[in-house]
Protein backbone atom coordinates (compact mmCIF):
# COMPACT_ATOMS: atom_id res chain seq x y z
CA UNK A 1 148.30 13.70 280.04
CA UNK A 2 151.16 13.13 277.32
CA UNK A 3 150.28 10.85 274.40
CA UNK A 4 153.23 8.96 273.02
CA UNK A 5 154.08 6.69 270.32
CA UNK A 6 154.09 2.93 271.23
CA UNK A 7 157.36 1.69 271.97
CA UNK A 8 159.45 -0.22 269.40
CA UNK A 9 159.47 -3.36 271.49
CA UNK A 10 155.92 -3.61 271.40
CA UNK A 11 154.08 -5.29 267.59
CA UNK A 12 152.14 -2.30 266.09
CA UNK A 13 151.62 -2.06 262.38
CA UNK A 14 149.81 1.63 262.50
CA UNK A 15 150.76 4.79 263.70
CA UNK A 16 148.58 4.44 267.16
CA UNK A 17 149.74 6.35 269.97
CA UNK A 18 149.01 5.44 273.66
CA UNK A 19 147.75 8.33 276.66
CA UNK A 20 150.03 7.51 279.58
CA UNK A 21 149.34 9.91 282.84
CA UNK A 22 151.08 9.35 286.13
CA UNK A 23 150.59 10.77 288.94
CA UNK A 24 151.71 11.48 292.76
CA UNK A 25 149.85 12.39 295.75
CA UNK A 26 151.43 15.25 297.59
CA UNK A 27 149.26 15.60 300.13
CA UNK A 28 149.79 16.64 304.01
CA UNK A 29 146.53 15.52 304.98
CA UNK A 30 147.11 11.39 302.92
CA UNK A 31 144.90 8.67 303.60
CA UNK A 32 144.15 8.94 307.53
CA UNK A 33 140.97 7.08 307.35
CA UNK A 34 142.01 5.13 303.96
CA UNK A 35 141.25 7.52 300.97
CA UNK A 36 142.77 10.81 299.29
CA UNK A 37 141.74 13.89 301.17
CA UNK A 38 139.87 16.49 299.41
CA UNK A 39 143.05 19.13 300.36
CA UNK A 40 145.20 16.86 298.77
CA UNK A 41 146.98 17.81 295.57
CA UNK A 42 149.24 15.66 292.48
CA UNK A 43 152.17 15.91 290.90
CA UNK A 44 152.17 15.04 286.88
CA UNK A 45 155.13 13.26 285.81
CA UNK A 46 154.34 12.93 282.36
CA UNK A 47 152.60 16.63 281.39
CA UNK A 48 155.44 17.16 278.73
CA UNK A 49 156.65 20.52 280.19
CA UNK A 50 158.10 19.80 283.28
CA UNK A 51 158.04 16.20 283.76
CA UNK A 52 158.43 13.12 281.47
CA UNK A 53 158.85 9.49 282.03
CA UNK A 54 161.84 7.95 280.58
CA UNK A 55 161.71 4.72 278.50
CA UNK A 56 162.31 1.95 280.92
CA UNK A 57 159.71 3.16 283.61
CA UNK A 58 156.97 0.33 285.06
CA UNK A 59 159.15 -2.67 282.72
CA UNK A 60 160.13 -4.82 284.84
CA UNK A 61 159.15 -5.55 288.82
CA UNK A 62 159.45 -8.60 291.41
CA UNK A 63 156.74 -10.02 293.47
CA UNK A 64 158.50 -11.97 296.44
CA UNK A 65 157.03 -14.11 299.06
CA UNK A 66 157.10 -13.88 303.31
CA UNK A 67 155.94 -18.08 303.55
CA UNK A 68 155.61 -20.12 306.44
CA UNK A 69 157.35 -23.49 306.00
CA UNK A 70 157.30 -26.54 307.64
CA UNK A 71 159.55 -29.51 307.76
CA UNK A 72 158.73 -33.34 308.67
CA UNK A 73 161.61 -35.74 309.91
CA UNK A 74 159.58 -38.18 307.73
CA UNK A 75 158.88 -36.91 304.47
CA UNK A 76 161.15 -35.38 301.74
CA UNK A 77 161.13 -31.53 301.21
CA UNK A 78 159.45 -28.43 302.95
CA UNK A 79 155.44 -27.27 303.26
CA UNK A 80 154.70 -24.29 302.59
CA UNK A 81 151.69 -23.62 304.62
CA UNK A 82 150.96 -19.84 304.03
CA UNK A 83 152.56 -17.47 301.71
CA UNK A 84 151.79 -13.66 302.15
CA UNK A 85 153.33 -10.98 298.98
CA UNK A 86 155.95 -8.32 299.99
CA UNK A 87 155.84 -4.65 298.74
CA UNK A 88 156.89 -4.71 295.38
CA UNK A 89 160.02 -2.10 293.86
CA UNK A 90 159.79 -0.82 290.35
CA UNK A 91 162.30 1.67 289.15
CA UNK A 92 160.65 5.07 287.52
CA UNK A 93 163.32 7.02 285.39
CA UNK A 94 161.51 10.76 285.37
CA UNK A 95 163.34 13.31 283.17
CA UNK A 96 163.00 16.80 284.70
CA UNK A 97 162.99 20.21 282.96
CA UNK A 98 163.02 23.82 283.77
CA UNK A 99 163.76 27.18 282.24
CA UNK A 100 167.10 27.91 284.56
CA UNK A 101 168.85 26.45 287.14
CA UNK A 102 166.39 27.83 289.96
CA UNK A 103 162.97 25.93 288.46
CA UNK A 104 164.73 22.53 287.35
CA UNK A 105 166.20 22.81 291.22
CA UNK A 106 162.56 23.88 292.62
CA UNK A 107 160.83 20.97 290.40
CA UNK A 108 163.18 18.03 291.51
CA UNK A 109 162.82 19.25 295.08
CA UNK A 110 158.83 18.45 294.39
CA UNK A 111 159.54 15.52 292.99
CA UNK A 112 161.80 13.97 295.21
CA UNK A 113 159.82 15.82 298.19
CA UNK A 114 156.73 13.79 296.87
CA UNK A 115 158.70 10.43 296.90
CA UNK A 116 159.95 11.08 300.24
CA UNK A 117 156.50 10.54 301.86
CA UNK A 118 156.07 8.43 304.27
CA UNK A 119 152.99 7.13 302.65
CA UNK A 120 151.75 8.26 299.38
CA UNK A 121 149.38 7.34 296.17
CA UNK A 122 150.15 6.86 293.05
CA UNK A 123 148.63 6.00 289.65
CA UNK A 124 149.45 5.48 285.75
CA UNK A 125 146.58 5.43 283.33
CA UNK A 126 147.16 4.07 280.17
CA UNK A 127 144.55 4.92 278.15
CA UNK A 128 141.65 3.83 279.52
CA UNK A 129 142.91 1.56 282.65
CA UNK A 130 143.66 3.45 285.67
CA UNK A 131 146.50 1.02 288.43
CA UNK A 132 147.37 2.53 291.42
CA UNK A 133 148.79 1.58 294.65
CA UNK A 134 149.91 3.07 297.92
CA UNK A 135 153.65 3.85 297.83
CA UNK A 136 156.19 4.55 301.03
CA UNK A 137 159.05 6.68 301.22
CA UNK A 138 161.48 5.75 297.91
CA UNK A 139 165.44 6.06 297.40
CA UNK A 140 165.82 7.87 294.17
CA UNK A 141 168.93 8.79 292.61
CA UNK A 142 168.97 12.96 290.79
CA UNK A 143 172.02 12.64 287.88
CA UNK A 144 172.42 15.81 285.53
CA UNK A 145 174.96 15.84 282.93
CA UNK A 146 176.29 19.29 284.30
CA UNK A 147 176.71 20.56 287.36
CA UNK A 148 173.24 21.09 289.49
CA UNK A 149 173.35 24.67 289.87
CA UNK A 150 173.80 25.21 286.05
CA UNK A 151 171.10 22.31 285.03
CA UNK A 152 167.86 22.84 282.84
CA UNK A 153 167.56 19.02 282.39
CA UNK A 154 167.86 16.02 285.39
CA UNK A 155 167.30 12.68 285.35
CA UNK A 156 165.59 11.24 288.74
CA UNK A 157 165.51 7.69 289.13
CA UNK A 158 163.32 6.56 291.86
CA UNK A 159 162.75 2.94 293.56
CA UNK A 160 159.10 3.30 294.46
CA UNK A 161 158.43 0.80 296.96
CA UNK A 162 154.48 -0.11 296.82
CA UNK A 163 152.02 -2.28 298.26
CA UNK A 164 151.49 -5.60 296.43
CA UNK A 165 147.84 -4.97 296.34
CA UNK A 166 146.62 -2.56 293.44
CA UNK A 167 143.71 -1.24 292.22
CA UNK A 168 142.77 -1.79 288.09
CA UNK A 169 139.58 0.60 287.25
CA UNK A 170 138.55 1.56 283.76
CA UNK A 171 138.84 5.92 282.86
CA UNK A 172 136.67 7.34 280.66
């Protein structure tokens, strides 16, 4: 778990810092009866050594609507008679690092490996309240500033795709 300084945006008079963890499930064996198998294992993407998230990450996502409408020749406008939430995108920015070319290449493969799940879990604590959500298989984007093979830095931006539902617990 990193701790980092509160961003600028946000109205903070002292020096506070916020925990932020977030985490990926990687495992083979994910949620066949509905919870995280024991063999399962996570990816950190904000430990501070290999992975950190980028400012920008978790601001801004879209809740949209599947409704059932109806119409009547004899009144003005539509019904809407049901209305069920769709899976919800929000864009993660995840800055990866390694020593040489051969373990920034090995740790975006994880990455984008873990994202590439047909089904997976994922989870962001922030200090002391724990969200997470089942994900599906997300289009991410891997930039570097160099060429790959010579890279000790990438940028992967990812467009998790998760289910509208999520779960708010308090960490201790």
């Amino acid at each position: 778990m990193t701790i980092v300084p509160f961003p600028n945006n946000v109205h903070n008079t002292s020096n506070e810092s916020i925990k932020l963890d977030v985490r990926i499930s990687t495992s083979t064996y994910v949620y066949s009866n509905g919870s995280e198998s024991y063999l399962g294992t996570w990816i950190d993407l904000n430990d501070g050594v290999t992975y950190k998230i980028a400012k920008g990450s978790f601001e801004n996502s879209a809740v949209q609507f599947r409704r059932d409408e109806v119409e009547n020749p004899f009144l003005e406008g539509k019904y809407t008679i049901n209305a069920l939430r769709e899976n919800v995108t929000e864009e993660v920015v995840v800055y990866v690092y390694g020593d040489n070319s051969m373990s920034t290449a090995d740790a975006v493969r994880n990455l984008t490996d873990a994202v590439s799940q047909i089904r997976y879990r994922m989870e962001i604590t922030v200090d002391d309240a724990r969200r997470s959500w089942f994900c599906y298989a997300s289009d991410y984007t891997v930039t570097t500033t160099i060429e790959f093979m010579h890279a000790r830095m990438a940028e992967v931006k990812i467009q998790v795709i998760r289910d509208p539902v999520e779960i708010l617990e308090e960490v201790w």
